[in-house]
Protein backbone atom coordinates (compact mmCIF):
# COMPACT_ATOMS: atom_id res chain seq x y z
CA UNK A 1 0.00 0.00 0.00
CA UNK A 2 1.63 3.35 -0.75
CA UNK A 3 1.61 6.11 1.12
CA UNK A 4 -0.53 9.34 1.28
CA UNK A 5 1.32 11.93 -0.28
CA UNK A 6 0.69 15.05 2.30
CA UNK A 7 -0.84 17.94 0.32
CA UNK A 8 0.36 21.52 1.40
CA UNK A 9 -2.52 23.88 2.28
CA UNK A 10 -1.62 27.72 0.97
CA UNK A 11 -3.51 30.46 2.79
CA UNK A 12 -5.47 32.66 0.33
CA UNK A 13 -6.10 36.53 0.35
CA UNK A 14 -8.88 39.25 -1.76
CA UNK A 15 -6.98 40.62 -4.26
CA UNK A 16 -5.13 43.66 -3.64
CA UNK A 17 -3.64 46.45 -5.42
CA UNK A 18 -0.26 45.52 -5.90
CA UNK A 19 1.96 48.08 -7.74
CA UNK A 20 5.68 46.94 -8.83
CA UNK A 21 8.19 49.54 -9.44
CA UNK A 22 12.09 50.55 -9.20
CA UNK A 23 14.34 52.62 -6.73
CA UNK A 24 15.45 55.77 -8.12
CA UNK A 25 18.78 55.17 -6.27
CA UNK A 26 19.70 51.64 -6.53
CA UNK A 27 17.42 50.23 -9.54
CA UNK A 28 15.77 47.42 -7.23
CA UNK A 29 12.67 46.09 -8.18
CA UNK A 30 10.16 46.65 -5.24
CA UNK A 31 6.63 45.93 -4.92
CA UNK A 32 4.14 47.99 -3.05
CA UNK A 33 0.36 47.88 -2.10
CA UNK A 34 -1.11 50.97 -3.21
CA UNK A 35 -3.30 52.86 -0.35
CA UNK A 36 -7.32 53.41 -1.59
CA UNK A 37 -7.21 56.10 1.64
CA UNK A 38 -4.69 58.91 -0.16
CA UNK A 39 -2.84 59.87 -3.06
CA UNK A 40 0.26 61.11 -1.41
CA UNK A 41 2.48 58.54 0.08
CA UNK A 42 5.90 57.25 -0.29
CA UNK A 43 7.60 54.15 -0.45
CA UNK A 44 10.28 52.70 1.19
CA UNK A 45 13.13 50.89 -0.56
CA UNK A 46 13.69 47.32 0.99
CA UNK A 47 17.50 47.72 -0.25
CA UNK A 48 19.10 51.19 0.01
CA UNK A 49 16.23 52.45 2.35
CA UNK A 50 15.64 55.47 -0.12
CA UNK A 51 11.93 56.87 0.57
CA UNK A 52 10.83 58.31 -2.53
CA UNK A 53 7.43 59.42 -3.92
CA UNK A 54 5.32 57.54 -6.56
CA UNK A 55 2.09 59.85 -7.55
CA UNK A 56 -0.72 58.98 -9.85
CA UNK A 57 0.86 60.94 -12.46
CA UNK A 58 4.26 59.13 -12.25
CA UNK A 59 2.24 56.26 -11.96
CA UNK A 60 0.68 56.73 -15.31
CA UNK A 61 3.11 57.78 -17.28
CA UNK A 62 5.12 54.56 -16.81
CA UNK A 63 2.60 52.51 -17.61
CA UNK A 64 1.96 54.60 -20.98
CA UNK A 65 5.33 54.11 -21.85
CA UNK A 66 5.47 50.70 -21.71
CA UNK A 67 2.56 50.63 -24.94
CA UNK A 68 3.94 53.82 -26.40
CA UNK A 69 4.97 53.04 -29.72
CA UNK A 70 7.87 54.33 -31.00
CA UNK A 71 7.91 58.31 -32.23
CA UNK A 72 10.03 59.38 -35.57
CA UNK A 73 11.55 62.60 -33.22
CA UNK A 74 12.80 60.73 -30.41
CA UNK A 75 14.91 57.91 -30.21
CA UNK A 76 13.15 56.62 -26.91
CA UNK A 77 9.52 56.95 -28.17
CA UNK A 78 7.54 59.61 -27.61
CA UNK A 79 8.21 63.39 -26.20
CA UNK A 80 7.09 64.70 -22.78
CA UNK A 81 6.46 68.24 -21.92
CA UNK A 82 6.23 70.08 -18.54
CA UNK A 83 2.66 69.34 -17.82
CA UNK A 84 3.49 65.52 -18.55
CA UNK A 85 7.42 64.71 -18.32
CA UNK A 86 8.38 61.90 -20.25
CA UNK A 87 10.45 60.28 -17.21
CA UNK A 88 10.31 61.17 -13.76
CA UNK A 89 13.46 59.30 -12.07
CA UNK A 90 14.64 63.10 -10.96
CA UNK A 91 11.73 63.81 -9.26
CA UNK A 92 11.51 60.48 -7.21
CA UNK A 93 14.97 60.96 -6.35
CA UNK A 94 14.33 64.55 -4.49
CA UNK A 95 10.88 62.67 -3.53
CA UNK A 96 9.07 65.79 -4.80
CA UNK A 97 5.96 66.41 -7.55
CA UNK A 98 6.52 67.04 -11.51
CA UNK A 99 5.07 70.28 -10.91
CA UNK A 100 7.50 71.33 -7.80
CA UNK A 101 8.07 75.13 -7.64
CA UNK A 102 12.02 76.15 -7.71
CA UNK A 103 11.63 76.53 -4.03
CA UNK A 104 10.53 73.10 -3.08
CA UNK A 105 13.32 71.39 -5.76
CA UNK A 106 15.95 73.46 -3.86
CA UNK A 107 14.20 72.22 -0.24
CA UNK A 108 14.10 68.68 -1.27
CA UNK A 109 17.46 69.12 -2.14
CA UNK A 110 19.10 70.40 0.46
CA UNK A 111 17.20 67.89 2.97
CA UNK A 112 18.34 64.75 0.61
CA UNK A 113 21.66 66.20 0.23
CA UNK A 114 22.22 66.08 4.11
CA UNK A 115 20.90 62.85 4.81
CA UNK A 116 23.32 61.64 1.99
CA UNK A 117 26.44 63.15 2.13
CA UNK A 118 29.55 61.49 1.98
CA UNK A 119 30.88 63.50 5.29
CA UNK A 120 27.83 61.95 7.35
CA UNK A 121 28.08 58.77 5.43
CA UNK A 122 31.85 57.39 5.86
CA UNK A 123 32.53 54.70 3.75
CA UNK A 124 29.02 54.05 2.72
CA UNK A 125 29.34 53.26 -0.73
CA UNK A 126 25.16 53.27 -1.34
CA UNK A 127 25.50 56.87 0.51
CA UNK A 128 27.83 58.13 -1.65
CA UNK A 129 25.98 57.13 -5.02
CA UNK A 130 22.59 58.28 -3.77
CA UNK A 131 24.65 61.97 -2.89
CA UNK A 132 25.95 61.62 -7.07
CA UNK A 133 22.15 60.98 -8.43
CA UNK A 134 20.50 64.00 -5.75
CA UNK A 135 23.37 66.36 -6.99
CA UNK A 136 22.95 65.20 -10.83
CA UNK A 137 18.85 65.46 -10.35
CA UNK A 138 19.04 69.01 -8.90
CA UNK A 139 21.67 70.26 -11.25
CA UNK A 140 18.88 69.55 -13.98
CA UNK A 141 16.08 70.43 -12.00
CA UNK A 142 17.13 73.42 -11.18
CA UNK A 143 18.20 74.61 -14.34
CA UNK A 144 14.58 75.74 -15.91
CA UNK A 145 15.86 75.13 -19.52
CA UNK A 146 17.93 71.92 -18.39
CA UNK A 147 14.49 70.49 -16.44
CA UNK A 148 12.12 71.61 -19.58
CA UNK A 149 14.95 69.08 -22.01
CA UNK A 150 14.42 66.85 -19.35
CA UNK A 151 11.07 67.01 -19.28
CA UNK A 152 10.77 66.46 -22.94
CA UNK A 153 13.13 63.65 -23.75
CA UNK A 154 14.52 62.20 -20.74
CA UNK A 155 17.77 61.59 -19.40
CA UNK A 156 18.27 58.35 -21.85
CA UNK A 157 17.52 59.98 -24.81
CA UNK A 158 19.50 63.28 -24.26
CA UNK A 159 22.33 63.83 -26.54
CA UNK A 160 25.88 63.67 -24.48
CA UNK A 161 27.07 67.67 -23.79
CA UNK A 162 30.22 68.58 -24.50
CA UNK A 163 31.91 69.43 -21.59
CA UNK A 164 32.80 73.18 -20.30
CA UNK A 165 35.65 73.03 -17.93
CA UNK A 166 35.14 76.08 -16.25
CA UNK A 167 31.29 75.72 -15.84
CA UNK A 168 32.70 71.95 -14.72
CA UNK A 169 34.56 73.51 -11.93
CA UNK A 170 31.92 76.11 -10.91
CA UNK A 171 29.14 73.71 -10.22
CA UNK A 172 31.79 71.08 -8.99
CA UNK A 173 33.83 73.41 -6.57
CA UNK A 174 30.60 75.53 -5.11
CA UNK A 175 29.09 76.44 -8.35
CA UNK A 176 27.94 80.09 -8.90
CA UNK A 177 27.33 81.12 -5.07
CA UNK A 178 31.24 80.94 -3.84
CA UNK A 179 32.17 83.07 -6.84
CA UNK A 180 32.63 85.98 -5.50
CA UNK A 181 35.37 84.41 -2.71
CA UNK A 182 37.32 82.43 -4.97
CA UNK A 183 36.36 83.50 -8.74
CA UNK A 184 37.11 81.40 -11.61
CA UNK A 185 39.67 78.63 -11.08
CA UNK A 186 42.82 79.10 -13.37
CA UNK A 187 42.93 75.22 -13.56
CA UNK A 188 39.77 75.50 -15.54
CA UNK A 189 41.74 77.51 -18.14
CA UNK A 190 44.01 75.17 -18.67
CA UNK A 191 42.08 72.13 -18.61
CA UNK A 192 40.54 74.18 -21.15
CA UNK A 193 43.12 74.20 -23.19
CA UNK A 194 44.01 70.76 -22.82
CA UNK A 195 40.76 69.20 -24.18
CA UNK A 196 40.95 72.48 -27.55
CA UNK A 197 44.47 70.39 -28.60
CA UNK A 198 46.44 73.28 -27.55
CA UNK A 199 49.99 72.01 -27.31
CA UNK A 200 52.83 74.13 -26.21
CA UNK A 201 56.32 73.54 -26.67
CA UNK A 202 58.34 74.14 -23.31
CA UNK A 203 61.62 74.66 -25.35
CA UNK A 204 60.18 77.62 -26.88
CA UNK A 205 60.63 80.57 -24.38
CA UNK A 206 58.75 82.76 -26.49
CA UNK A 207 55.74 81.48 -26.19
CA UNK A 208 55.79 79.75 -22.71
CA UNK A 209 56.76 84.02 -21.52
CA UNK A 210 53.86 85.02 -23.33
CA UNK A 211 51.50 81.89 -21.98
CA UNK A 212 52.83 83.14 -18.19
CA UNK A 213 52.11 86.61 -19.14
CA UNK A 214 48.58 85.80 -20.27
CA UNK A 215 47.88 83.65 -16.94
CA UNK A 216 49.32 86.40 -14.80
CA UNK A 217 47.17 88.87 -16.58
CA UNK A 218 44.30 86.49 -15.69
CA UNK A 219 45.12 85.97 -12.14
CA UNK A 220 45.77 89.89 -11.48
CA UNK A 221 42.20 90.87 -12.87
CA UNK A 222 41.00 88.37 -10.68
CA UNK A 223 42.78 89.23 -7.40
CA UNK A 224 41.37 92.69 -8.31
CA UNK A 225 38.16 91.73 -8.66
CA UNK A 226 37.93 89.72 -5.11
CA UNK A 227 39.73 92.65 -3.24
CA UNK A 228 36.97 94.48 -4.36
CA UNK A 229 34.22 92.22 -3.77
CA UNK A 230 35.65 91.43 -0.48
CA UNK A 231 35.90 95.41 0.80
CA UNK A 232 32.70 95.81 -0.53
CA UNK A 233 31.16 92.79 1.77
CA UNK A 234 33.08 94.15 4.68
CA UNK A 235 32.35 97.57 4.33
CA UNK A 236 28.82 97.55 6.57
CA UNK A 237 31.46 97.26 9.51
CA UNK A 238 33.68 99.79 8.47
CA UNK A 239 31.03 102.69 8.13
CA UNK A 240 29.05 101.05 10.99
CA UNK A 241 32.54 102.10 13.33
CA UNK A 242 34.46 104.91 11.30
CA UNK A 243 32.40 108.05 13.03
CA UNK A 244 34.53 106.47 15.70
CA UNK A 245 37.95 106.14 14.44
CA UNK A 246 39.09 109.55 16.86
CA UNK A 247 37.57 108.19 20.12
CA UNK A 248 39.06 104.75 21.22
CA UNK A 249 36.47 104.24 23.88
CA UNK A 250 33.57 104.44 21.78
CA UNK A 251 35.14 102.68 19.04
CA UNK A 252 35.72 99.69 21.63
CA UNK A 253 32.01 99.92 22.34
CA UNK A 254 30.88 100.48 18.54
CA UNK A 255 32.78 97.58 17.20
CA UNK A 256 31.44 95.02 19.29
CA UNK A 257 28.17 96.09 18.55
CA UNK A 258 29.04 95.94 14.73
CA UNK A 259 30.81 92.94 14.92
CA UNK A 260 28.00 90.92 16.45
CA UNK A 261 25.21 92.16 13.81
CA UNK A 262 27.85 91.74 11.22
CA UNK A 263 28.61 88.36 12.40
CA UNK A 264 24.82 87.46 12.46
CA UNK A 265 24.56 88.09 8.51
CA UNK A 266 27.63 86.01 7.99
CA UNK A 267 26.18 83.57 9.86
CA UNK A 268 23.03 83.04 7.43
CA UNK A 269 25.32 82.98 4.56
CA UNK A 270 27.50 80.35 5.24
CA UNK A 271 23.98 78.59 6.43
CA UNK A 272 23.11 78.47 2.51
CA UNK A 273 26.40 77.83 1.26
CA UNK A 274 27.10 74.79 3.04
CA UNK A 275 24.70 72.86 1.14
CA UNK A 276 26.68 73.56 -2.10
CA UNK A 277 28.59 71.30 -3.91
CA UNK A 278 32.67 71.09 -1.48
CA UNK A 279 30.48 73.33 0.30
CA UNK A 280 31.96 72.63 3.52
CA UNK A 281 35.50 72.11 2.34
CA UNK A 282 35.23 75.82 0.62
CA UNK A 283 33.90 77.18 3.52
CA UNK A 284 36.49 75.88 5.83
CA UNK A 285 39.18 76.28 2.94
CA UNK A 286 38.65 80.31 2.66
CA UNK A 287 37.95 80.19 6.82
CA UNK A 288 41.46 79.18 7.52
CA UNK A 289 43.15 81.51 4.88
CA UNK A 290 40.72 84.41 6.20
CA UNK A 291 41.49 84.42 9.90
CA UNK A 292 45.04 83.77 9.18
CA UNK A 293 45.56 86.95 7.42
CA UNK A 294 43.54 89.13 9.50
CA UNK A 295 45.69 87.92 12.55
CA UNK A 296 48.39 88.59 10.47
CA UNK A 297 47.14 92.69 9.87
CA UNK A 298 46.02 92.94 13.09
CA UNK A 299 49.37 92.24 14.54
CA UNK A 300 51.00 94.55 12.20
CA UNK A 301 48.57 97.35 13.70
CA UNK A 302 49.67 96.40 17.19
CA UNK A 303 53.20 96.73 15.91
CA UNK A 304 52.89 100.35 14.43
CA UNK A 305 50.42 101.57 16.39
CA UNK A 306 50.48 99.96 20.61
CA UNK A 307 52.43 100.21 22.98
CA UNK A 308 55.88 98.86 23.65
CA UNK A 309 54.31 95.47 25.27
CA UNK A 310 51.96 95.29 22.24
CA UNK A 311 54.15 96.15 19.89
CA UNK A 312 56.37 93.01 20.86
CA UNK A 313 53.29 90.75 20.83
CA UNK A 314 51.82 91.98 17.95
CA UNK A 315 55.57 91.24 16.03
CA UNK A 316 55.48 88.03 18.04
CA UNK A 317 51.70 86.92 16.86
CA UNK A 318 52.57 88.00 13.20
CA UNK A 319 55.95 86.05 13.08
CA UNK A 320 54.00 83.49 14.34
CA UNK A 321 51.18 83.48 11.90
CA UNK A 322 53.42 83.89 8.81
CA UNK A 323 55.43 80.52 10.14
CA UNK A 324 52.36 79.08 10.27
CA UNK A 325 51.02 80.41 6.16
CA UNK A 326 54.66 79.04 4.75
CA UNK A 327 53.39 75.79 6.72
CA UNK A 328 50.54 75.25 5.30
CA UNK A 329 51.11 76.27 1.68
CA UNK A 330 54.16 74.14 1.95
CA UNK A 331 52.09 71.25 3.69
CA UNK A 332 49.54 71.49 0.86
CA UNK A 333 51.86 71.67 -1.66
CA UNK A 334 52.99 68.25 -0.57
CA UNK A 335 50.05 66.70 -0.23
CA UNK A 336 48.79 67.95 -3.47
CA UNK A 337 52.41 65.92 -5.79
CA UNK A 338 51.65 62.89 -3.31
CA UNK A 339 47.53 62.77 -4.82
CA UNK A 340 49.10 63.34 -8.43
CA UNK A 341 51.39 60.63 -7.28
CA UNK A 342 49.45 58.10 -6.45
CA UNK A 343 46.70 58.56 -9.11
CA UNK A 344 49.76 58.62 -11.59
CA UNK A 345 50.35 54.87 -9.96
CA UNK A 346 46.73 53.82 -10.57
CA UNK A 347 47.23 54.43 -14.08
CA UNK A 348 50.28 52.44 -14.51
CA UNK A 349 48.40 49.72 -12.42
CA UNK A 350 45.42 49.78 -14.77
CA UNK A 351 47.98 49.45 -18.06
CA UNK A 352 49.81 46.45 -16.56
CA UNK A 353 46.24 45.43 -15.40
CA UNK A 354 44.87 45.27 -19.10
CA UNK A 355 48.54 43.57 -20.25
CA UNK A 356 47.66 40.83 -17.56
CA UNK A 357 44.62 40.13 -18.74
CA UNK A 358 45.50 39.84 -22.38
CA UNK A 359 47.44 36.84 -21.50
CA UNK A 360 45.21 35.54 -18.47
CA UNK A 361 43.27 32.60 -19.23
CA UNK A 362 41.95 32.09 -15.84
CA UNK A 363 39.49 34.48 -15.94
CA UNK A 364 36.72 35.00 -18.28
CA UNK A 365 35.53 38.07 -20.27
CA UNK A 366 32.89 39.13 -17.16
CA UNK A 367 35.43 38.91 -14.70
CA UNK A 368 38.16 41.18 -16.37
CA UNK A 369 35.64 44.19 -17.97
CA UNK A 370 34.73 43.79 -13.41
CA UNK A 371 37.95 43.95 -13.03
CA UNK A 372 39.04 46.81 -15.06
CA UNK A 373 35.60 48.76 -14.30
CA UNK A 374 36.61 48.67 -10.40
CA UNK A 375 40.21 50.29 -11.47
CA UNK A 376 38.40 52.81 -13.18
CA UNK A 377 36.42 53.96 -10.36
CA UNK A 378 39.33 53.92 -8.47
CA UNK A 379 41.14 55.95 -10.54
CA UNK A 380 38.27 58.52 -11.28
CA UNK A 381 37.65 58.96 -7.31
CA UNK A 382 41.72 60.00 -7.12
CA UNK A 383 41.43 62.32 -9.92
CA UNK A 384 38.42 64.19 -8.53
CA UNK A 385 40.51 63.98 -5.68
CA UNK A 386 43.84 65.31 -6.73
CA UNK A 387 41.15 68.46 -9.12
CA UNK A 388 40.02 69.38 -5.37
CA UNK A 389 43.16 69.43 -3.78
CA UNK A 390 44.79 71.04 -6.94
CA UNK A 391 42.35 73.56 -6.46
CA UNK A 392 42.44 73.80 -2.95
CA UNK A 393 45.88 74.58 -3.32
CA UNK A 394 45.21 77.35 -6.14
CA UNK A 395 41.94 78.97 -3.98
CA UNK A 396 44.36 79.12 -0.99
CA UNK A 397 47.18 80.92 -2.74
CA UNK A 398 44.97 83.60 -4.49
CA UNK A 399 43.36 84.16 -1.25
CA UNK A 400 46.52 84.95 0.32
CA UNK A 401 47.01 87.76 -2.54
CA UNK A 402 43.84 88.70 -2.20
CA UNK A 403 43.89 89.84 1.79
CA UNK A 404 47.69 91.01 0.89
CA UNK A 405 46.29 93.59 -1.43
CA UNK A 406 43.58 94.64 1.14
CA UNK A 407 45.57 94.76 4.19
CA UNK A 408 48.57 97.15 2.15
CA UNK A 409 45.91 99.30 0.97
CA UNK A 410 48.22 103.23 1.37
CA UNK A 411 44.82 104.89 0.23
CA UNK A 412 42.96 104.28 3.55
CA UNK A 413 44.26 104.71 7.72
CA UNK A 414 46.04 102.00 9.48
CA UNK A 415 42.84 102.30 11.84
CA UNK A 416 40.54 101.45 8.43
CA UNK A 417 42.50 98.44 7.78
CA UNK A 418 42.05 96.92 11.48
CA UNK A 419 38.65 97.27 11.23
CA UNK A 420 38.59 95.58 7.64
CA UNK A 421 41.03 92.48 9.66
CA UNK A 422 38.57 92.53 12.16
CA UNK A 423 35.31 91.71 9.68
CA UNK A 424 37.42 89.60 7.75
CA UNK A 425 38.64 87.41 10.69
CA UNK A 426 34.79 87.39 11.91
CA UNK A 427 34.04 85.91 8.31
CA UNK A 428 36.87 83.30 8.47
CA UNK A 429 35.74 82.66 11.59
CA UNK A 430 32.15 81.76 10.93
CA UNK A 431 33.02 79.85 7.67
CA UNK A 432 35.89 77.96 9.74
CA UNK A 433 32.88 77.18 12.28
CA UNK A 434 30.60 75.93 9.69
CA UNK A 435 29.40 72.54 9.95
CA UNK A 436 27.02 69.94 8.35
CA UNK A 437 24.25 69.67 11.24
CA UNK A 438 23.35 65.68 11.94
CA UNK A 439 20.34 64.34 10.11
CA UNK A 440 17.39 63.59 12.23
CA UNK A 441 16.94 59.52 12.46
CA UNK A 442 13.35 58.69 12.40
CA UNK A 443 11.70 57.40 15.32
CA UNK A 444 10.77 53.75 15.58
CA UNK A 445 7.32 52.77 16.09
């Protein structure tokens, strides 16, 4: 007699309305039950625990596109518009509507952004491509005539731009908001000239003088330009305390006063910076370089201008503080050869890499192209790493120009250019100060 095979029972449910979709950030498929109760909600990514928004509209328009047939003007299908974009992926990333106002892009933006970044994120690789896509959807977003392209034909089916290095370095080193600190980068100019075909020969000392004329002419505008900018900025203090320049005791009084409201609208600045692209690095980049120099001017003051005990510690605090500039440039200077260094080695590891595995019969196709794409990445992070520090190293040095040519200004009193040290200081200060704030973990139920 055989045996009774033992029949498994499976539990039933009513049908539901089960949606399936993917994560803006890592691709995963993820299935969801969508609520009868509301149309706003927001899902939560099993994987990379993105929450991003699915509306009706979104919704829809995937589901179109899947029966769309294919258009003769775009090589993807059909075209969207503003009123009905033909992908949304941006706008699930920042977790915000098609129709979003600049306002609440820049707000979803700037909350994603912090709950992302690499500096609260250390070693989190998921973190760190999540911060890429926010920063690449806003860039678009933000842009009206970048999101209304978008809008129309999708990221897929948008034509590859031909790179500007010096927009490149704006939006990648602060974008438009820290020009006027550090203006345009002179490494831009020569990338520039780099990716024309511009070769120069370095035997020919006619044309190398007149290249390092050209450059010099470049960087002297410049260093004009940011004095400028920078008096201008700083000049609320000055007029705020100069009815006071001829009574000391006052002027004590007055330039607290000044100081603190003058501090206050620093404050709120570096508040909105921060959130830029190396916002924090900038801020705490042109912070050091700042307060250094304004030590450095108001030591000179004490020196020409106290008394015989302040006099010595003013000479004391500036030899001091210009010690401690050669330091630094010098320090950075050596970090910056050792990051060309070692991305130098990366390359010469990739090129023995793809000589290995011409010969290697161990490991198939799939494994080398892995192989070779993981080298890559390395070598891309450590030559976005060796641009910043390269420009790190370039901000730093004009900077030092810059409060050179403000503090050995002969057209204005010694007295003037304390109190220019002393709001200049207060910025470096507040940008030295600035921090990323810690994101807010949610609650558990």
């Amino acid at each position: 007699m055989m045996a009774t095979e033992e029949v498994v029972i499976i539990e039933s449910r009513a049908p539901q309305n089960v949606k399936v979709t993917s994560c803006p950030a890592c691709g995963t498929k993820v299935e969801y039950v969508e609520p009868k109760s509301t149309n706003s909600f927001k899902i939560k990514c099993y994987k990379c625990t993105l929450e991003f928004a699915i509306n009706q509209e979104t919704q829809k328009v995937r589901e179109e596109k899947k029966n769309e047939k294919p258009s003769l003007f775009s090589k993807g299908g059909k075209v969207g518009s503003d009123e009905k974009p033909l992908e949304t992926e941006y706008y699930d990333i920042l977790g915000i509507e098609t129709t979003a106002t600049p306002e609440e892009i820049k707000k979803a933006y700037r909350k994603m952004a912090l709950k992302y970044h690499p500096d609260k994120n250390p070693d989190n690789k998921e973190a760190e491509d999540m911060f890429k896509k926010i920063s690449e959807a806003y860039q678009i977003l933000s842009d009206p005539e970048k999101r209304t392209k978008y809008n129309k034909y999708g990221k897929s089916d948008s034509t590859e731009p031909i790179i500007d290095p010096g927009e490149f370095f704006k939006q990648q080193f602060g974008g438009e908001r820290f020009n006027d600190y550090i203006g345009d980068l002179m490494i831009a100019g020569e990338l520039d000239d780099v990716m024309n075909g511009e070769e120069f020969d370095p035997n020919n000392t006619v044309e190398m003088e007149r290249i390092r004329k050209e450059r010099k002419e470049k960087q002297d505008k410049r260093i004009q330009e940011l004095s400028e900018k920078l008096i201008n900025k700083i000049q609320v203090h000055v007029n705020n305390v100069k009815p006071y320049f001829n009574n000391v005791s006052e002027l004590k009084e007055k330039e607290k006063e000044s100081i603190v409201e003058f501090r206050k609208k620093v404050y709120f600045e570096a508040e909105d910076l921060k959130y830029e692209s190396y916002g924090i690095e900038l801020l705490h980049s042109i912070g050091y370089i700042y307060k250094l120099k304004a030590s450095q001017a108001i030591s000179q003051y004490k020196v020409d201008n106290g008394a015989i005990h302040k006099k010595f510690f003013g000479y004391t605090n500036k030899f001091t503080s210009k010690m401690k500039e050669r330091g630094h440039v010098f320090s950075e200077t050596v970090n910056t050869f050792k990051t060309a260094y070692d991305l130098q080695s990366s390359f010469e590891r990739m090129h023995q890499q793809d000589k290995m595995n011409e010969t290697n019969e161990n490991l198939t196709e799939e494994e080398k192209r892995a192989l070779k794409e993981q080298m890559e990445q390395e070598a891309a992070l450590k030559g976005m790493n060796m641009i910043w520090k390269s420009s790190k190293l370039e901000i730093e040095n004009t900077l030092i120009k810059v409060c050179d040519k403000i503090f050995s200004d002969t057209t204005v009193s010694a007295i003037e250019i304390k109190e220019r040290a002393k709001a200049i200081y207060t910025i470096g200060e507040v940008f030295e100060k600035t921090e990323l704030p810690n994101p807010v973990q949610p609650t558990q139920a």
